[in-house]
PDB file of N, CA and C in Angstrom:
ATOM      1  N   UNK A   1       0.841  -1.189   0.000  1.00  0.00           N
ATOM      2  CA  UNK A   1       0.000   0.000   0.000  1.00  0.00           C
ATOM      3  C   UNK A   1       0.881   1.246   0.000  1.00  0.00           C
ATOM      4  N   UNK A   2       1.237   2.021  -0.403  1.00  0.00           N
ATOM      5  CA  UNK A   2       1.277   3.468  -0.611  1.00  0.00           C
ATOM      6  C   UNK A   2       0.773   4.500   0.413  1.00  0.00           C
ATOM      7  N   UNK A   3       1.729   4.763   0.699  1.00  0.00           N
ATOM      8  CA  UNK A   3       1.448   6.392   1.772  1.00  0.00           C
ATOM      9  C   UNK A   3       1.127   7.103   1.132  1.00  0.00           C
ATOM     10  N   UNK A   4       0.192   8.322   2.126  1.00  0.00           N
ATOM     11  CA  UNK A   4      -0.240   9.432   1.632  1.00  0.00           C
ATOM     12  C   UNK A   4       1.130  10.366   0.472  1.00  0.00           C
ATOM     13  N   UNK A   5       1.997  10.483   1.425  1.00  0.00           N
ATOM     14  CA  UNK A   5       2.969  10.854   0.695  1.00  0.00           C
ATOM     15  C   UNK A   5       3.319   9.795  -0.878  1.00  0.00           C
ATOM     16  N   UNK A   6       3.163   9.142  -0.929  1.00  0.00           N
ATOM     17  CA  UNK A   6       2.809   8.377  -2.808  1.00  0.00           C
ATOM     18  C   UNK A   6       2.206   8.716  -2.926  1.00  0.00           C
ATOM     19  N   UNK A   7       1.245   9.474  -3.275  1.00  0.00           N
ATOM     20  CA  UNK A   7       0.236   9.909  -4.050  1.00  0.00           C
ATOM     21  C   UNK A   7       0.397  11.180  -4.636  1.00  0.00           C
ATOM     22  N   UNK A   8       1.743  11.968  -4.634  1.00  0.00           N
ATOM     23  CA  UNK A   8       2.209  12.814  -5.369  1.00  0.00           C
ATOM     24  C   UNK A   8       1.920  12.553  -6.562  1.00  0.00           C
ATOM     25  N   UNK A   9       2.161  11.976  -7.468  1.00  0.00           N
ATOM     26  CA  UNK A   9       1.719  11.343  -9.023  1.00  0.00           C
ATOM     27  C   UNK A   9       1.014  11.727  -9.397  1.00  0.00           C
ATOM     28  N   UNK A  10      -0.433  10.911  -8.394  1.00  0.00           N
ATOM     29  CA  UNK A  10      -1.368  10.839  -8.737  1.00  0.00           C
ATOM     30  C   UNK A  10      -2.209  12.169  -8.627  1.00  0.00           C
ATOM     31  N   UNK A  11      -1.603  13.069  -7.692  1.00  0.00           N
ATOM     32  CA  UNK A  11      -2.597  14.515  -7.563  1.00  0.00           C
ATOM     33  C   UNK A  11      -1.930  15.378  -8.448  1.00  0.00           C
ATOM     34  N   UNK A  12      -0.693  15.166  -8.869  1.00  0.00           N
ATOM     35  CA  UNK A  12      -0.162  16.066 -10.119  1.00  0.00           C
ATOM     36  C   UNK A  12      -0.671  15.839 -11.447  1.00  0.00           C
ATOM     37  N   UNK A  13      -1.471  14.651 -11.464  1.00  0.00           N
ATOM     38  CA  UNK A  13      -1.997  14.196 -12.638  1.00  0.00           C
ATOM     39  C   UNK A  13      -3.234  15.054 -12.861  1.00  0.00           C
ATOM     40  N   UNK A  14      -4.137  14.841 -11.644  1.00  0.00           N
ATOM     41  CA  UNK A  14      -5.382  15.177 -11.330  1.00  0.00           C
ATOM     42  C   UNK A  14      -5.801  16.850 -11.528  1.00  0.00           C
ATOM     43  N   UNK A  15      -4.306  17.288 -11.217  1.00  0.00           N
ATOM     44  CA  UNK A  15      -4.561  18.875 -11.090  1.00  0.00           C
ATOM     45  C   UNK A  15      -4.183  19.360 -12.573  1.00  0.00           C
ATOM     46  N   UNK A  16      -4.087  18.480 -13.364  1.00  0.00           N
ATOM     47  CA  UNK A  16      -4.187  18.988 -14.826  1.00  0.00           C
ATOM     48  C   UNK A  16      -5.881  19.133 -15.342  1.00  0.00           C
ATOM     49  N   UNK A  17      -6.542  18.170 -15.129  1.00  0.00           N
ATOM     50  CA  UNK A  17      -8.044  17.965 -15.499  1.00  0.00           C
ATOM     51  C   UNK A  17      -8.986  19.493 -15.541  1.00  0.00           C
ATOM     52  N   UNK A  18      -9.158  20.035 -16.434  1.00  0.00           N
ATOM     53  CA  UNK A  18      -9.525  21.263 -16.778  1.00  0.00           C
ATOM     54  C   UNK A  18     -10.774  21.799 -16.203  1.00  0.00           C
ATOM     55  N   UNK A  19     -11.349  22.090 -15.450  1.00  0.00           N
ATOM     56  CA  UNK A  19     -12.961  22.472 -15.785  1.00  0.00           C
ATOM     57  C   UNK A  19     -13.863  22.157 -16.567  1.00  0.00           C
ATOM     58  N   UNK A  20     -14.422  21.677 -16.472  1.00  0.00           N
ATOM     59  CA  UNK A  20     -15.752  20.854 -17.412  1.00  0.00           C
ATOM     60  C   UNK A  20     -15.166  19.794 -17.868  1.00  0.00           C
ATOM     61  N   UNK A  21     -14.062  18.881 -17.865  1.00  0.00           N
ATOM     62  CA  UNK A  21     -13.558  17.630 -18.277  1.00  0.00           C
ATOM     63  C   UNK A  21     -13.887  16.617 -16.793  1.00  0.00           C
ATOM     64  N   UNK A  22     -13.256  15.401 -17.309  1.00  0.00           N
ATOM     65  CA  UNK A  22     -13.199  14.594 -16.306  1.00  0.00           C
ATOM     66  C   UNK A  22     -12.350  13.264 -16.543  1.00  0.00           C
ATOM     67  N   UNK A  23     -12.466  12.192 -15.896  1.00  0.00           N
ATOM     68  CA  UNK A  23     -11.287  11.546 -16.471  1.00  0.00           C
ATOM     69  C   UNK A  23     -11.733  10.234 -15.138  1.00  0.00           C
ATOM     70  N   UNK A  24     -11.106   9.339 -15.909  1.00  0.00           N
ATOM     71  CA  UNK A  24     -11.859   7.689 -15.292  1.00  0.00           C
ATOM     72  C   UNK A  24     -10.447   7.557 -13.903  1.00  0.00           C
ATOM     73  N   UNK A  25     -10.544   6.887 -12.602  1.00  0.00           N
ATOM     74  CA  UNK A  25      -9.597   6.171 -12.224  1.00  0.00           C
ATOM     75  C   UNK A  25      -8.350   5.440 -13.064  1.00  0.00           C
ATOM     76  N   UNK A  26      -9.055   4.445 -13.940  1.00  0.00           N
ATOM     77  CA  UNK A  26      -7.874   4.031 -14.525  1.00  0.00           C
ATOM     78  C   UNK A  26      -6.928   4.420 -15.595  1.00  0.00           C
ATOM     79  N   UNK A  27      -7.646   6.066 -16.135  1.00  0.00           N
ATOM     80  CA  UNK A  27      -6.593   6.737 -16.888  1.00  0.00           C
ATOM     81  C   UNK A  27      -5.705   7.703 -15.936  1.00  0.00           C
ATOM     82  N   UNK A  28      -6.234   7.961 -14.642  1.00  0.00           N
ATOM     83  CA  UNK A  28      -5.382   8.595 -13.852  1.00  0.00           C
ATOM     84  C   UNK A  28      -4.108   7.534 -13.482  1.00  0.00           C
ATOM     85  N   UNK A  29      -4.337   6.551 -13.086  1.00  0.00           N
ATOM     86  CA  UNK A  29      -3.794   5.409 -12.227  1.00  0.00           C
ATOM     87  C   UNK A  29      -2.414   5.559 -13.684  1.00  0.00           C
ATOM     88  N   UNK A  30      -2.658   5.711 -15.214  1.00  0.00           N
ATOM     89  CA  UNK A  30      -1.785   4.959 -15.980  1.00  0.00           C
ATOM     90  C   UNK A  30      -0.843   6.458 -16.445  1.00  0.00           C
ATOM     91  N   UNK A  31      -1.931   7.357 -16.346  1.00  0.00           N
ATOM     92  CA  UNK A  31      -1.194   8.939 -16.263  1.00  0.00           C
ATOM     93  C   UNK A  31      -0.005   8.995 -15.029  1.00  0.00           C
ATOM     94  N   UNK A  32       0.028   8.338 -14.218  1.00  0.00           N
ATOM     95  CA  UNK A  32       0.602   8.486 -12.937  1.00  0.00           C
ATOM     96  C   UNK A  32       1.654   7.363 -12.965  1.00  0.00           C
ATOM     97  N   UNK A  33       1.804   6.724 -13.689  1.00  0.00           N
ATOM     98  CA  UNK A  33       2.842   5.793 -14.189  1.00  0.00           C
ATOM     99  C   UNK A  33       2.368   4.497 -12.962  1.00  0.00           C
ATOM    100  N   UNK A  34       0.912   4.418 -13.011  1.00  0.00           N
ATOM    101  CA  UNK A  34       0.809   2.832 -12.144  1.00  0.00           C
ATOM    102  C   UNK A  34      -0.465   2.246 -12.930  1.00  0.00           C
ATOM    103  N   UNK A  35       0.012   1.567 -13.972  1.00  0.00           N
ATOM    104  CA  UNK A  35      -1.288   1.140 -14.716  1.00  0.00           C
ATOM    105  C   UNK A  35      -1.777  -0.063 -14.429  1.00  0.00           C
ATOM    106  N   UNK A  36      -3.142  -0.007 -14.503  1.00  0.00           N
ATOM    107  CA  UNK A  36      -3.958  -1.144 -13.615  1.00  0.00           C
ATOM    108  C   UNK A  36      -4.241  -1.089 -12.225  1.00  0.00           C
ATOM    109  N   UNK A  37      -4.313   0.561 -12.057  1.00  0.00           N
ATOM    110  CA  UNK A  37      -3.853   0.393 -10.415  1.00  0.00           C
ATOM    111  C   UNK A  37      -5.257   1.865 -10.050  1.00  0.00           C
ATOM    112  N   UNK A  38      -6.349   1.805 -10.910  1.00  0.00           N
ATOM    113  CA  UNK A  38      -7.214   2.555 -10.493  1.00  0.00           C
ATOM    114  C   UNK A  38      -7.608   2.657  -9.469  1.00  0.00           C
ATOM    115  N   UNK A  39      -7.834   1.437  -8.698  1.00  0.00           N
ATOM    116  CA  UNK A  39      -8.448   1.652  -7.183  1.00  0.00           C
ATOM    117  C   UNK A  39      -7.701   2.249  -6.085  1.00  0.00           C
ATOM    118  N   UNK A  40      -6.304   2.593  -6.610  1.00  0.00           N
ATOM    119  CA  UNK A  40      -5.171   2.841  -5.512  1.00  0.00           C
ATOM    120  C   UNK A  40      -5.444   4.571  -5.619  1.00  0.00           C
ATOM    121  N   UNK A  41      -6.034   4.737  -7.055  1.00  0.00           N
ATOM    122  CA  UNK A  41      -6.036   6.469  -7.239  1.00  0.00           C
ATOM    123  C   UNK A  41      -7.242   6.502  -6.375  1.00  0.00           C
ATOM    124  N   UNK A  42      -8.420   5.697  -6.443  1.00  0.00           N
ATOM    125  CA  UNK A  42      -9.479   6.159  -5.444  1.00  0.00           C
ATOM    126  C   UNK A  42      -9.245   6.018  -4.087  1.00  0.00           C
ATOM    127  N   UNK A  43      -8.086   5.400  -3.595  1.00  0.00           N
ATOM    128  CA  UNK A  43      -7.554   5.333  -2.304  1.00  0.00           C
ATOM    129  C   UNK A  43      -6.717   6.816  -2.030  1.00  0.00           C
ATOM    130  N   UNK A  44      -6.212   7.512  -2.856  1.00  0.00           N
ATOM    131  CA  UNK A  44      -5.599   8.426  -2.936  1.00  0.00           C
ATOM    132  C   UNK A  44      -6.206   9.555  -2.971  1.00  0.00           C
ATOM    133  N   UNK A  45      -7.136   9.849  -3.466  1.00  0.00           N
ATOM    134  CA  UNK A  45      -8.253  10.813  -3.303  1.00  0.00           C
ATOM    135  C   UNK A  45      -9.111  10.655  -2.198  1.00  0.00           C
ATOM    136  N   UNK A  46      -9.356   9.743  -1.911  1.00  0.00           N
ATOM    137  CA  UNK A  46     -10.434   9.910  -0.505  1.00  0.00           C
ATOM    138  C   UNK A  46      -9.444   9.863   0.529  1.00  0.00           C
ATOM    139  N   UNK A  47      -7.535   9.738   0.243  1.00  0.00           N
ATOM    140  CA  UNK A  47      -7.008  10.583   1.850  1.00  0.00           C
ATOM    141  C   UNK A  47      -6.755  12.075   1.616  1.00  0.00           C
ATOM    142  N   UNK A  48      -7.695  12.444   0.339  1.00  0.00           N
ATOM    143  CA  UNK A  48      -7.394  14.428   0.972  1.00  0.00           C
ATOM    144  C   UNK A  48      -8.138  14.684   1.969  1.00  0.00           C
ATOM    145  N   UNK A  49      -7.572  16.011   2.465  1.00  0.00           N
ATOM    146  CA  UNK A  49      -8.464  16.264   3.466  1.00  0.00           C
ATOM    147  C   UNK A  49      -9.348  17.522   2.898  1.00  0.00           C
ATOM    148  N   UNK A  50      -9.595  17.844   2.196  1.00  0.00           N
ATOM    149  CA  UNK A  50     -10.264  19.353   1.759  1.00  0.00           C
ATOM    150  C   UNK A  50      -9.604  20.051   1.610  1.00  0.00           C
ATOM    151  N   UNK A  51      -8.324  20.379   1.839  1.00  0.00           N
ATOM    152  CA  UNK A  51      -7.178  21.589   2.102  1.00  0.00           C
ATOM    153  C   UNK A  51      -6.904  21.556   0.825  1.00  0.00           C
ATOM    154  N   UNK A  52      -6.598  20.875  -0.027  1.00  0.00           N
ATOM    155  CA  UNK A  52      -5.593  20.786  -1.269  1.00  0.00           C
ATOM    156  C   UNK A  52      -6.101  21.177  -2.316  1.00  0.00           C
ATOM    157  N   UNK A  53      -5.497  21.281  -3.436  1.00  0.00           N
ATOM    158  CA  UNK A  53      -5.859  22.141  -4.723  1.00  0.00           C
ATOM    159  C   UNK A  53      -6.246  20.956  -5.432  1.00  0.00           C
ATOM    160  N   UNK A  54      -6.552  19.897  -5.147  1.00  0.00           N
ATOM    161  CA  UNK A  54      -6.721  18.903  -6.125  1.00  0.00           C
ATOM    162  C   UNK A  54      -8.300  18.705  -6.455  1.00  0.00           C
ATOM    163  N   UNK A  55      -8.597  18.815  -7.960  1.00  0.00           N
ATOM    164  CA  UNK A  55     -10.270  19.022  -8.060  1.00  0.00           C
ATOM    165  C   UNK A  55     -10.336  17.137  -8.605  1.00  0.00           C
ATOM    166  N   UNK A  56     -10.519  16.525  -7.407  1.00  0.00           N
ATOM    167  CA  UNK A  56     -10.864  15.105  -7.387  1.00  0.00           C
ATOM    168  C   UNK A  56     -12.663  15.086  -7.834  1.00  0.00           C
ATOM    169  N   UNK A  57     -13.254  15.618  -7.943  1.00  0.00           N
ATOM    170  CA  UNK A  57     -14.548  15.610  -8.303  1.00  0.00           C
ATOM    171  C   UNK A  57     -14.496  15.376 -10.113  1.00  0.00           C
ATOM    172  N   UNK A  58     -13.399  15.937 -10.428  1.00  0.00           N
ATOM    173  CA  UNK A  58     -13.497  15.544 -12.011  1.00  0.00           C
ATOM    174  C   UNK A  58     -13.131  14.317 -12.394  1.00  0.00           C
ATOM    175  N   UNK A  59     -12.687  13.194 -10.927  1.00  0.00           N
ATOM    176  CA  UNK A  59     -12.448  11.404 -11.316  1.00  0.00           C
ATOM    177  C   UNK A  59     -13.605  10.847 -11.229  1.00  0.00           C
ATOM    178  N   UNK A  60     -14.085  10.372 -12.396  1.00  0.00           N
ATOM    179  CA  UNK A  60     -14.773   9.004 -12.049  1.00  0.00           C
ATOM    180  C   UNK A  60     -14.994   7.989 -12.884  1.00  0.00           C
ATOM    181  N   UNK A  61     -15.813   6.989 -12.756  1.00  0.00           N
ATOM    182  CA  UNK A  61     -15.709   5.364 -12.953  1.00  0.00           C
ATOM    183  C   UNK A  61     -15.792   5.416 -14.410  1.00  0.00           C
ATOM    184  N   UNK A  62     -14.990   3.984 -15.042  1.00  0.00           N
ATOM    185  CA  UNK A  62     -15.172   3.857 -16.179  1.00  0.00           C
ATOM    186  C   UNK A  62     -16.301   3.954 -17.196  1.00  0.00           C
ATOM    187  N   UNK A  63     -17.604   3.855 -16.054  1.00  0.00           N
ATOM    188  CA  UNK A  63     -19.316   3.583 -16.772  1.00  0.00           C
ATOM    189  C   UNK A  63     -19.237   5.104 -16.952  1.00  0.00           C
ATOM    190  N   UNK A  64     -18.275   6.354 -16.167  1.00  0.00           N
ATOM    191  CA  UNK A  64     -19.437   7.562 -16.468  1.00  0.00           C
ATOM    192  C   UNK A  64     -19.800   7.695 -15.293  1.00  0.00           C
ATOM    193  N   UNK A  65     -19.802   6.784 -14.212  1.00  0.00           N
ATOM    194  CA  UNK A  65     -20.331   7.554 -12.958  1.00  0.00           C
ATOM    195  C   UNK A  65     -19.510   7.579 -11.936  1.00  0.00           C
ATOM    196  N   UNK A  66     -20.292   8.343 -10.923  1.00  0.00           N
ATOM    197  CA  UNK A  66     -20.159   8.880  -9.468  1.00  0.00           C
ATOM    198  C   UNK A  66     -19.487   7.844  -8.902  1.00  0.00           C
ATOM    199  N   UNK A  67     -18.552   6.905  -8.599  1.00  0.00           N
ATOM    200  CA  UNK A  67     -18.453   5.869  -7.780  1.00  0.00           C
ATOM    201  C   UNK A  67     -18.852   6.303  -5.884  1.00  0.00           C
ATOM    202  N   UNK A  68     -19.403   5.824  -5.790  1.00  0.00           N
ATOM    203  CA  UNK A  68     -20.206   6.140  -4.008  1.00  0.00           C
ATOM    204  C   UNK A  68     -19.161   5.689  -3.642  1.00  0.00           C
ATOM    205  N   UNK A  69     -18.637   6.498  -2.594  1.00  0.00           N
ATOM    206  CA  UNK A  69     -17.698   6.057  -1.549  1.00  0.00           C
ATOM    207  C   UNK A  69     -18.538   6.559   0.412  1.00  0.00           C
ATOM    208  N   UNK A  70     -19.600   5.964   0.570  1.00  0.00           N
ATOM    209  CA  UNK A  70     -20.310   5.282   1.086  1.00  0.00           C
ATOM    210  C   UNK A  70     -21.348   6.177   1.607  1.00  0.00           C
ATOM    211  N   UNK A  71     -21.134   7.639   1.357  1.00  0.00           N
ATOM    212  CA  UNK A  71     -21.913   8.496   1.933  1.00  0.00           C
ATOM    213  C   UNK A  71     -22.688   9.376   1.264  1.00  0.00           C
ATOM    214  N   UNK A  72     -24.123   9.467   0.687  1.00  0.00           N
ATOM    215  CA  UNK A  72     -24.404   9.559  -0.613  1.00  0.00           C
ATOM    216  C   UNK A  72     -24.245  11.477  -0.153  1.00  0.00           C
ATOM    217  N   UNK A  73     -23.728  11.995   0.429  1.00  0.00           N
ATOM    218  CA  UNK A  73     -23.285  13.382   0.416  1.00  0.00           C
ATOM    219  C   UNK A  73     -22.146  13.943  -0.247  1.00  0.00           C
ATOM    220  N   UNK A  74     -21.065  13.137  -0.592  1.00  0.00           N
ATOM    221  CA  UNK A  74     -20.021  13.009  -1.158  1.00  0.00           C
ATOM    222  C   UNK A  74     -20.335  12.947  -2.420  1.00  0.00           C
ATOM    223  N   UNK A  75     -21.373  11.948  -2.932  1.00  0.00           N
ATOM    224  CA  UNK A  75     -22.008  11.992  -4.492  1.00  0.00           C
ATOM    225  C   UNK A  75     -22.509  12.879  -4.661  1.00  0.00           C
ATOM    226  N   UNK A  76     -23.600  13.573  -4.209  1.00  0.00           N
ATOM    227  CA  UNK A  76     -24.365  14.685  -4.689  1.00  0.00           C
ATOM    228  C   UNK A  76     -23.444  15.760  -4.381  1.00  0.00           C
ATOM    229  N   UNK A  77     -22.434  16.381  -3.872  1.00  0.00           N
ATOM    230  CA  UNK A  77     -21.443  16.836  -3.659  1.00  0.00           C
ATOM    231  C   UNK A  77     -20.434  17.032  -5.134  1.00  0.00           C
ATOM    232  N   UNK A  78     -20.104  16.174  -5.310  1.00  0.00           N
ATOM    233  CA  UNK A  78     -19.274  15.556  -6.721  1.00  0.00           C
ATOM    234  C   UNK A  78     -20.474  15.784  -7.903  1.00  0.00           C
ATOM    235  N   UNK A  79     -21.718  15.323  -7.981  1.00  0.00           N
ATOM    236  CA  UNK A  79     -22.491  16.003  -9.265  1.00  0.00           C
ATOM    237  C   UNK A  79     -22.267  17.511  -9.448  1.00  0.00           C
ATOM    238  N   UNK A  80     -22.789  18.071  -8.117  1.00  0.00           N
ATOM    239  CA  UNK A  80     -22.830  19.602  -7.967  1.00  0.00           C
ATOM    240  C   UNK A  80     -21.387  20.417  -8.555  1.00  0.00           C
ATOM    241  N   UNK A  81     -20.490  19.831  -8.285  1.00  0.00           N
ATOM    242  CA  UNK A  81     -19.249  20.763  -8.548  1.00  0.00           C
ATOM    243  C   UNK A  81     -19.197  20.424 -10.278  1.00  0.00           C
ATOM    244  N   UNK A  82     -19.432  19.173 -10.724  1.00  0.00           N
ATOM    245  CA  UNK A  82     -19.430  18.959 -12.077  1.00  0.00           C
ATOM    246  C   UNK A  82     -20.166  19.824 -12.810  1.00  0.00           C
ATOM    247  N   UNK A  83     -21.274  19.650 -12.457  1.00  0.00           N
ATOM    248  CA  UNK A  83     -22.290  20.646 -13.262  1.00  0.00           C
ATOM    249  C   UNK A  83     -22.263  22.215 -13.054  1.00  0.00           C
ATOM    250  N   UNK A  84     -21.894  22.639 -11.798  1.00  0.00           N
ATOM    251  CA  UNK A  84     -21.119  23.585 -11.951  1.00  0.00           C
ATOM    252  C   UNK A  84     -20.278  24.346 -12.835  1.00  0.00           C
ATOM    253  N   UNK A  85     -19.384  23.239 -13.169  1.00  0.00           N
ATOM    254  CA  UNK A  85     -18.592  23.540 -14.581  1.00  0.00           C
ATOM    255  C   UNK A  85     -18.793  23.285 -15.842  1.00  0.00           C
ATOM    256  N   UNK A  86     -20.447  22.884 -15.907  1.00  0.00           N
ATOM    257  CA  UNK A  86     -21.115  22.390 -17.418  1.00  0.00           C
ATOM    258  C   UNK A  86     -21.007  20.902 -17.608  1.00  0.00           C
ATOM    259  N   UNK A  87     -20.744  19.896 -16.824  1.00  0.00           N
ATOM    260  CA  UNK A  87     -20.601  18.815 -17.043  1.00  0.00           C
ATOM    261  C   UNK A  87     -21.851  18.142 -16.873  1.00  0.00           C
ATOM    262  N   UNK A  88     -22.407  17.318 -18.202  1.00  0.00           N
ATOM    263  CA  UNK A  88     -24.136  17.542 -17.869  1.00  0.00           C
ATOM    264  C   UNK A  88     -23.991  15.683 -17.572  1.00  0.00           C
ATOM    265  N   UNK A  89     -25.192  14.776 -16.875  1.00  0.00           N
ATOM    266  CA  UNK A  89     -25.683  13.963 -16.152  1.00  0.00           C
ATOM    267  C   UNK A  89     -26.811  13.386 -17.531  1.00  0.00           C
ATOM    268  N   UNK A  90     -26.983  11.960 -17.437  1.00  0.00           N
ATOM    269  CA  UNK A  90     -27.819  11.752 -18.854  1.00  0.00           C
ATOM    270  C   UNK A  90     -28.760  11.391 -17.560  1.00  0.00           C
ATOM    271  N   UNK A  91     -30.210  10.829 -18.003  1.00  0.00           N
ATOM    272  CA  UNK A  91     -30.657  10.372 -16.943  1.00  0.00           C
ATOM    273  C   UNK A  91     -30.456   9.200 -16.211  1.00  0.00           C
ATOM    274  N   UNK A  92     -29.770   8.027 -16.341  1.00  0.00           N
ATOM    275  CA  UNK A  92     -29.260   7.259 -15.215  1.00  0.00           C
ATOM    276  C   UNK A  92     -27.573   7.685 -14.740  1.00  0.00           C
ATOM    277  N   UNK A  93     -27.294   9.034 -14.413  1.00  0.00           N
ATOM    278  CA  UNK A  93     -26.706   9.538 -13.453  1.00  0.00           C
ATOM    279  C   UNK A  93     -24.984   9.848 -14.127  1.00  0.00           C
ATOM    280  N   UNK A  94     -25.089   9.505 -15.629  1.00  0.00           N
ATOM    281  CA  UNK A  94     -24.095   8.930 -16.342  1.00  0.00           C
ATOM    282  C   UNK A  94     -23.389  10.421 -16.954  1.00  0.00           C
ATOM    283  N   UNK A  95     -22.395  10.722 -16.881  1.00  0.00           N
ATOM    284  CA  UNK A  95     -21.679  11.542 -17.831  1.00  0.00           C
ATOM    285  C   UNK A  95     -20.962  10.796 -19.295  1.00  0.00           C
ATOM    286  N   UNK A  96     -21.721  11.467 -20.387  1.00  0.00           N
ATOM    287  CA  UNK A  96     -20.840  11.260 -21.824  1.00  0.00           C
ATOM    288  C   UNK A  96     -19.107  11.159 -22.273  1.00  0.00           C
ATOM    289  N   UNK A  97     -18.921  10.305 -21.469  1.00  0.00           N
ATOM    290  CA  UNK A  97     -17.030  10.370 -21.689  1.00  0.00           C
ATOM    291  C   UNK A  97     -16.844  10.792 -23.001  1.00  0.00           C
ATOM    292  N   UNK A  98     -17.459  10.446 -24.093  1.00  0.00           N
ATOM    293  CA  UNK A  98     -16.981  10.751 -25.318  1.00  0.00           C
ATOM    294  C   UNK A  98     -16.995  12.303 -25.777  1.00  0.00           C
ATOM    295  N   UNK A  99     -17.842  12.876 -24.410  1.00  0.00           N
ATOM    296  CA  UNK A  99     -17.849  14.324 -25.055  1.00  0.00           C
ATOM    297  C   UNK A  99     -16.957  14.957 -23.711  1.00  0.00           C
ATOM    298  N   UNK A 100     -16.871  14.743 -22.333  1.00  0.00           N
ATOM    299  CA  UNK A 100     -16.216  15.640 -21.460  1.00  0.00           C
ATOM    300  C   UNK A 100     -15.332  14.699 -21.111  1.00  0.00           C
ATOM    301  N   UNK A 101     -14.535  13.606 -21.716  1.00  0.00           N
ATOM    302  CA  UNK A 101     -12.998  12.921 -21.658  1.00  0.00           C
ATOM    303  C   UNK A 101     -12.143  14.073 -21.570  1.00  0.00           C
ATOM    304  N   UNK A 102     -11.461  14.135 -20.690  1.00  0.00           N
ATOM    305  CA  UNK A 102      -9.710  14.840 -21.024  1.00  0.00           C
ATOM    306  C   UNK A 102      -9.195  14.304 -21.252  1.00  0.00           C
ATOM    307  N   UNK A 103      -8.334  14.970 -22.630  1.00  0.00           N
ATOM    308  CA  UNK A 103      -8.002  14.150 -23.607  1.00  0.00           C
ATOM    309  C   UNK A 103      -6.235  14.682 -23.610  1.00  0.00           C
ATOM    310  N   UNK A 104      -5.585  14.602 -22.212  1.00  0.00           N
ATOM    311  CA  UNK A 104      -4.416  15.021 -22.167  1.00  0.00           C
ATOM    312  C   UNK A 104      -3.314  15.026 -23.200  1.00  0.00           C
ATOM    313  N   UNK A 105      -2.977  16.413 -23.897  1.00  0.00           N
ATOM    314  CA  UNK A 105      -1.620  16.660 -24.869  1.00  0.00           C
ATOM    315  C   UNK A 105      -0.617  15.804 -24.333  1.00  0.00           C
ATOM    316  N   UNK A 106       0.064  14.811 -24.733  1.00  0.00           N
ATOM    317  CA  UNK A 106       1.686  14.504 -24.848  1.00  0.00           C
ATOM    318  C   UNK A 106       2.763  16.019 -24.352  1.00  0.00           C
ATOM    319  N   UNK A 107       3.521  16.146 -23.456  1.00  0.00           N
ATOM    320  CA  UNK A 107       4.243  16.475 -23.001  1.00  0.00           C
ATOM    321  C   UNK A 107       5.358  16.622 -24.271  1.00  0.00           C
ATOM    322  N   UNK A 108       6.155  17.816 -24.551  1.00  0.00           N
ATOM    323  CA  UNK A 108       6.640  18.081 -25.630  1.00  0.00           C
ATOM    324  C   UNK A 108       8.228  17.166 -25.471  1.00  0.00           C
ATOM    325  N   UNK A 109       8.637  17.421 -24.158  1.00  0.00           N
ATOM    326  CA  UNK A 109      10.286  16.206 -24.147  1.00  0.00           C
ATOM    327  C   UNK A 109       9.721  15.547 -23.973  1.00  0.00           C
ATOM    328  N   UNK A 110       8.668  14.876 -23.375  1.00  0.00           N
ATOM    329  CA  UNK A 110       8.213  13.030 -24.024  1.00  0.00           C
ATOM    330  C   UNK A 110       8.432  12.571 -25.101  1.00  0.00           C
ATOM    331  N   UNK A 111       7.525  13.750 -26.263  1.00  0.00           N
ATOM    332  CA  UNK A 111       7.225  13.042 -27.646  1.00  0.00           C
ATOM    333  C   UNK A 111       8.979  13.411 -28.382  1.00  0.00           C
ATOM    334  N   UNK A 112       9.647  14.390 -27.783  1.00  0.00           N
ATOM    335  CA  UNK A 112      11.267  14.058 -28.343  1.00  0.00           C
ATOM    336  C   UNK A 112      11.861  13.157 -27.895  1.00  0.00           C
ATOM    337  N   UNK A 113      11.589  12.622 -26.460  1.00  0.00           N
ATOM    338  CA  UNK A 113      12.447  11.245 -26.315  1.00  0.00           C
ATOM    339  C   UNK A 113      12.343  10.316 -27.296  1.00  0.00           C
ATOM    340  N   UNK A 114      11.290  10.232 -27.845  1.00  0.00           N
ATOM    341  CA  UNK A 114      10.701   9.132 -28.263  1.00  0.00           C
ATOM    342  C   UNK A 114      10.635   9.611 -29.884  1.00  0.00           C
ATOM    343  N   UNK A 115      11.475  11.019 -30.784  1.00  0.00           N
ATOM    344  CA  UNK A 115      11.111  11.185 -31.794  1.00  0.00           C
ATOM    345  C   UNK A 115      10.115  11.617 -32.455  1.00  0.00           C
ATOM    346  N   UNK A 116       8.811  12.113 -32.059  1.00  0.00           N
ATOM    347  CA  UNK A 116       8.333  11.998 -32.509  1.00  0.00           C
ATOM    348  C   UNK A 116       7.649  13.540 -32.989  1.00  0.00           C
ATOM    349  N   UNK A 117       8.329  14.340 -32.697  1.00  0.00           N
ATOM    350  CA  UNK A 117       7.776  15.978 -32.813  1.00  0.00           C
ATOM    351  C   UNK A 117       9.510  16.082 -33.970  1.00  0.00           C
TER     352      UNK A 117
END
């Protein structure tokens, strides 16, 4: 398991996610260089404490939804800040990944390590 302190990665990842986007656990988990390891990012987000700059309300589940983490105040909490920023709800509770995906740019010395710019 990973200390709070590991989860640097994963909230530097998170604090890219734009306003009105959003983005699944397991593209954070592989953004963060731990792929296959989504549930460890939802372990990582539910140890903030509120203090931090990290807008964890823009993670969620591969279906498109809210994953409940056990207190349905936390969900309606997490809709509210979404829609807030235009992120609209279909009616079974679902956000359109295909339209509010963040669709993170390649890092410019990445794509030269690798040739490709």
């Amino acid at each position: 398991m990973i200390g709070v302190g590991g989860w640097a990665p994963v909230y530097r990842v998170v604090r890219r996610i734009p306003a009105g986007c959003v983005s699944t656990y397991g593209e954070i988990a592989a953004l963060a260089g731990m792929p296959r390891a989504a549930r460890q990012v939802g372990y990582a987000l539910n140890a903030l404490n509120g203090d931090e700059d990290v807008p964890w309300h823009r993670v969620i589940n591969a279906r498109g939804e809210i994953s409940a983490r056990g207190e349905r105040a936390f969900a309606d909490l997490q809709r509210a800040l979404l829609e807030s920023e235009g992120v609209d709800f279909d009616s079974r509770g679902r956000v359109d990944l295909e339209t509010y995906r963040w669709k993170p740019r390649r890092r410019a010395k990445a794509a030269r390590r690798k040739g490709t710019t």
